[in-house]
Protein backbone atom coordinates (compact mmCIF):
# COMPACT_ATOMS: atom_id res chain seq x y z
CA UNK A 1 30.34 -16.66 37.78
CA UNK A 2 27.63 -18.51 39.32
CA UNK A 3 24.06 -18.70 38.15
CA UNK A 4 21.28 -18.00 40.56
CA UNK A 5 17.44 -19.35 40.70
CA UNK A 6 15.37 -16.71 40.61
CA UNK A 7 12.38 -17.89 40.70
CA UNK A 8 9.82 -18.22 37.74
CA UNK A 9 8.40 -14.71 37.65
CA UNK A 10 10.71 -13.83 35.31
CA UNK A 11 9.84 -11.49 31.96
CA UNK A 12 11.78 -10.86 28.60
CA UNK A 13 13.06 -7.51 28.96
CA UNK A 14 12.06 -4.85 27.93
CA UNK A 15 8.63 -5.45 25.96
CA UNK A 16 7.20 -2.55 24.26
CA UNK A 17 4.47 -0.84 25.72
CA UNK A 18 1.47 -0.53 23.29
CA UNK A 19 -2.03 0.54 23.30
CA UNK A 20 -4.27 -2.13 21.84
CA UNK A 21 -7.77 -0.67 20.60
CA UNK A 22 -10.43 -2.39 19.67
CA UNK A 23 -14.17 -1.10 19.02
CA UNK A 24 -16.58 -1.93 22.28
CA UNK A 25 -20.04 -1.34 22.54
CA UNK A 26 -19.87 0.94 19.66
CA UNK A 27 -17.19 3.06 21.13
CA UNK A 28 -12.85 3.20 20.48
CA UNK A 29 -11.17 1.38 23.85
CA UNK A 30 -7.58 1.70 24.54
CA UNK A 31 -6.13 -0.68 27.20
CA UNK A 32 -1.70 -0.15 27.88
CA UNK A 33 -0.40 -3.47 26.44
CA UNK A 34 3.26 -4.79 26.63
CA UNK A 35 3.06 -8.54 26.07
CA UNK A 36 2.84 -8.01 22.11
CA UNK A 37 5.37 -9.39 19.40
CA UNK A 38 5.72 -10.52 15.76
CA UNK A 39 4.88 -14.10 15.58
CA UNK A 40 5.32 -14.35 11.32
CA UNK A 41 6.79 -13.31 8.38
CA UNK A 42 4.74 -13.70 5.82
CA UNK A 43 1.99 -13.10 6.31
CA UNK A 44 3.03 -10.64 8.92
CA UNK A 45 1.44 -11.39 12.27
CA UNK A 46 1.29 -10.05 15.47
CA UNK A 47 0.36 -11.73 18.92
CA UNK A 48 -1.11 -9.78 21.82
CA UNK A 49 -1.69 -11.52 25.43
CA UNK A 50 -4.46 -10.16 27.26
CA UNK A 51 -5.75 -11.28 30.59
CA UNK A 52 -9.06 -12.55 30.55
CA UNK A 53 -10.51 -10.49 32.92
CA UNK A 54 -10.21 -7.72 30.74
CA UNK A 55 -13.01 -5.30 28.61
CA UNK A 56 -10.93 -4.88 25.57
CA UNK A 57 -10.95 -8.81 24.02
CA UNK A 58 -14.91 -8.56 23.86
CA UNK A 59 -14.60 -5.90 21.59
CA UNK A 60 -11.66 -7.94 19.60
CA UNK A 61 -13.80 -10.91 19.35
CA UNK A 62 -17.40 -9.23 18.01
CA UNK A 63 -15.02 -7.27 15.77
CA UNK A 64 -12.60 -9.17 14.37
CA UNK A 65 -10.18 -7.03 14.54
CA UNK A 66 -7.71 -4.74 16.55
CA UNK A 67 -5.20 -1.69 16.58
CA UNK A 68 -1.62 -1.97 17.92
CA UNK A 69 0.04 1.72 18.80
CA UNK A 70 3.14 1.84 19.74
CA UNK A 71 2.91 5.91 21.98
CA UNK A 72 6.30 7.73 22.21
CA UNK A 73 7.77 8.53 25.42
CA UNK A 74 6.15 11.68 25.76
CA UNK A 75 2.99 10.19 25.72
CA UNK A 76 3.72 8.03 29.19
CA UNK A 77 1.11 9.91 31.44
CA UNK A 78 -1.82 8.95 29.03
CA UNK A 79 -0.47 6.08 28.00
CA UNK A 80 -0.18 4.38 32.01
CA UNK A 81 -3.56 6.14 32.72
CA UNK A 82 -5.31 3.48 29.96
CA UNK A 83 -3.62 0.80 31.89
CA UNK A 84 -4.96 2.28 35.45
CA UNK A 85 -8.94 2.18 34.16
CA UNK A 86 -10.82 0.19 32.27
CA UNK A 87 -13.05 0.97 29.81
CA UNK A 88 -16.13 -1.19 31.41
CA UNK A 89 -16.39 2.20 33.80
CA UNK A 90 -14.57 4.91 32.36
CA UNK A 91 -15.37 5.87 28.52
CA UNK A 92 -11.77 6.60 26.85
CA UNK A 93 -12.62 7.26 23.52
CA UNK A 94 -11.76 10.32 23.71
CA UNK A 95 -8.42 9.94 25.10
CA UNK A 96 -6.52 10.27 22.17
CA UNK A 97 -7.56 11.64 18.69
CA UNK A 98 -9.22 8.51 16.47
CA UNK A 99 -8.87 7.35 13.14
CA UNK A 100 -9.50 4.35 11.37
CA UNK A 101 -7.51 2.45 8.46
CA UNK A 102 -8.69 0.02 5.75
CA UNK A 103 -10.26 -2.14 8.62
CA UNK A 104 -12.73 -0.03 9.42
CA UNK A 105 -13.31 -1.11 12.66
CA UNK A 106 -9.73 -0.88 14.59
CA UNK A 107 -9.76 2.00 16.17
CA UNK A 108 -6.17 3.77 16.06
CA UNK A 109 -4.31 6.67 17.62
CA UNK A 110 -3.47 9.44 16.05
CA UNK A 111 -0.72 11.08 18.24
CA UNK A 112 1.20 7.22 18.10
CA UNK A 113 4.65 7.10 15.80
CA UNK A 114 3.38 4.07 14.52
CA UNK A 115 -0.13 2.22 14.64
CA UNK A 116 -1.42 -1.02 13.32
CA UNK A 117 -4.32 -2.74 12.08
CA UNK A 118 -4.71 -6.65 12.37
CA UNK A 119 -7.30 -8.89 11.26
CA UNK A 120 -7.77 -11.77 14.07
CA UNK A 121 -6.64 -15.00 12.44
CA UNK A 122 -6.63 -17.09 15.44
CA UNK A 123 -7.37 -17.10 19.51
CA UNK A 124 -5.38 -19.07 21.81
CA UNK A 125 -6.91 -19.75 25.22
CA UNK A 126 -4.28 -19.70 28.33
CA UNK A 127 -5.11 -20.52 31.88
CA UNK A 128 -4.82 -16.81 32.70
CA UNK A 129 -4.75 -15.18 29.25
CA UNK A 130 -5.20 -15.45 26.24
CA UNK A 131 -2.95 -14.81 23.10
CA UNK A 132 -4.98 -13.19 20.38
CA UNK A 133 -3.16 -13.44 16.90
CA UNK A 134 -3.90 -11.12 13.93
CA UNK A 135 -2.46 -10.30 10.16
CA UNK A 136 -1.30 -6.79 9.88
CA UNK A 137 -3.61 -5.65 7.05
CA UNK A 138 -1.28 -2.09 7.49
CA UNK A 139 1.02 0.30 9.26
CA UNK A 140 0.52 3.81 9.65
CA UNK A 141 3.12 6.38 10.74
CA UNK A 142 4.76 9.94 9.51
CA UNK A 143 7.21 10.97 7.64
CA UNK A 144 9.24 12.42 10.22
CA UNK A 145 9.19 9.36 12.11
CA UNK A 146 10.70 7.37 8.98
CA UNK A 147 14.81 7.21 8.03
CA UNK A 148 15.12 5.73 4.48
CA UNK A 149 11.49 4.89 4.31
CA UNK A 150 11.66 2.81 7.41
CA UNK A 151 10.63 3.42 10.89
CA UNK A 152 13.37 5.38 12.91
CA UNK A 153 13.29 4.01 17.15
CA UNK A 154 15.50 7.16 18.00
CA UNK A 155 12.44 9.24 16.16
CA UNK A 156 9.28 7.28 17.24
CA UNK A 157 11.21 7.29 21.11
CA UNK A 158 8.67 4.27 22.12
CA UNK A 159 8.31 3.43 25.58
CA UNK A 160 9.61 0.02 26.84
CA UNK A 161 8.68 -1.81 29.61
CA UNK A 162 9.93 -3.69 32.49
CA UNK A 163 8.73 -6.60 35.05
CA UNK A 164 8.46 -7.16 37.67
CA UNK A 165 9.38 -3.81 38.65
CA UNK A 166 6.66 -2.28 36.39
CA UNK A 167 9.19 0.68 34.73
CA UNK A 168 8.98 2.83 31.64
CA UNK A 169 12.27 2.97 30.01
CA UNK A 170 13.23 4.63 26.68
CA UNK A 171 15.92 2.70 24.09
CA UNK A 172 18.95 3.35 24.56
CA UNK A 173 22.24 3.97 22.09
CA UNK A 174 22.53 1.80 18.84
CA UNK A 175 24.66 -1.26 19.79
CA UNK A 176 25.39 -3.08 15.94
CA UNK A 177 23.36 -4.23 13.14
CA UNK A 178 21.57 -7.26 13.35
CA UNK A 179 22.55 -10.49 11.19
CA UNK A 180 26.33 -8.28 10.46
CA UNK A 181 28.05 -8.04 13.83
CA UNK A 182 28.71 -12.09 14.62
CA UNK A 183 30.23 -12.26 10.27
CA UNK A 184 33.57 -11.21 12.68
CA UNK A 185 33.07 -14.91 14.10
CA UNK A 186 32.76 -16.80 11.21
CA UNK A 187 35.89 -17.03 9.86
CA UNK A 188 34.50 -18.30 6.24
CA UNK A 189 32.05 -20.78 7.05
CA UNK A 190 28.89 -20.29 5.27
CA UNK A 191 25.43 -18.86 6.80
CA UNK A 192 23.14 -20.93 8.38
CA UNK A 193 19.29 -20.41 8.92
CA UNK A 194 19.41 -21.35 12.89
């Protein structure tokens, strides 16, 4: 089968779709976020890529910090509406229900499966956007979204995200554990860290 060029507005698909917060001009801003992804183990670090233009990297920079929610699918009306306004006109603070972690001063959703609080370590400028890099100083979520103390995907339900075609998806069915499903390849030779 034959490879075709498509051209290079492609995207890694799908990217979960987040709601980064961060504290501006004194008040909680949400802005709908799917270029986010752990960029290190230890410590644990996230990276967020956020177009300059927007409201929400003022209030990461003054504070040093940020939230990362990750809404459920159920959430998808308020979740696209904080990607539709910004917050330099509309106030959306009171979107959601607030709260704030050991930060202090990353504001954090409530109603999310899952939210987390970074320090900002580092910025790195891009001709469009820029990639803003924090340590996870800690994740918040409930017990009913956990399975063997661990987060559950079938129970949080996140929303995913696709481009260019700007969809909300859900996951789909479990398709194999990671680092366990290519051992049936391997025929005895010994791991590797690739």
């Amino acid at each position: 089968m034959e490879k075709i060029n498509i051209g290079n507005n492609a995207f890694i698909y799908p990217m979960p779709v987040t709601l980064v917060g961060a504290t501006v001009q004194g008040k909680a801003n949400f802005m709908t976020v799917g270029w986010v992804t752990r960029v290190n183990a230890k410590p644990a670090m996230l990276a967020v890529g956020l177009n300059k233009a927007h409201y929400t990297p003022t209030g990461i920079r003054e504070a040093k910090t940020f939230s990362v929610n990750f809404p459920s699918a159920d959430m998808v009306e308020k979740t696209d509406y904080c990607g539709l306004v910004s917050g330099r006109k509309t106030d959306k603070s009171d979107v959601f229900e607030v709260f704030y972690g050991e930060l202090k001063t990353a504001p954090m959703i409530r109603e999310c499966p899952l939210c987390i609080e970074c320090k900002l370590t580092e910025i790195c400028e891009l001709p469009t956007n820029n990639l803003f890099i924090g340590e996870i100083a800690a994740a918040y979520t409930e017990e009913k979204f956990l399975t063997d103390g661990k987060p559950d995907v079938k129970k949080i339900n996140p929303l995913v995200l696709t481009m260019p075609d700007n969809s909300y998806w859900t996951v789909g069915e479990y398709a194999g554990k990671a680092w366990g499903e290519g051992k049936k390849l391997k025929k005895g030779e010994e791991a590797d860290n690739t």
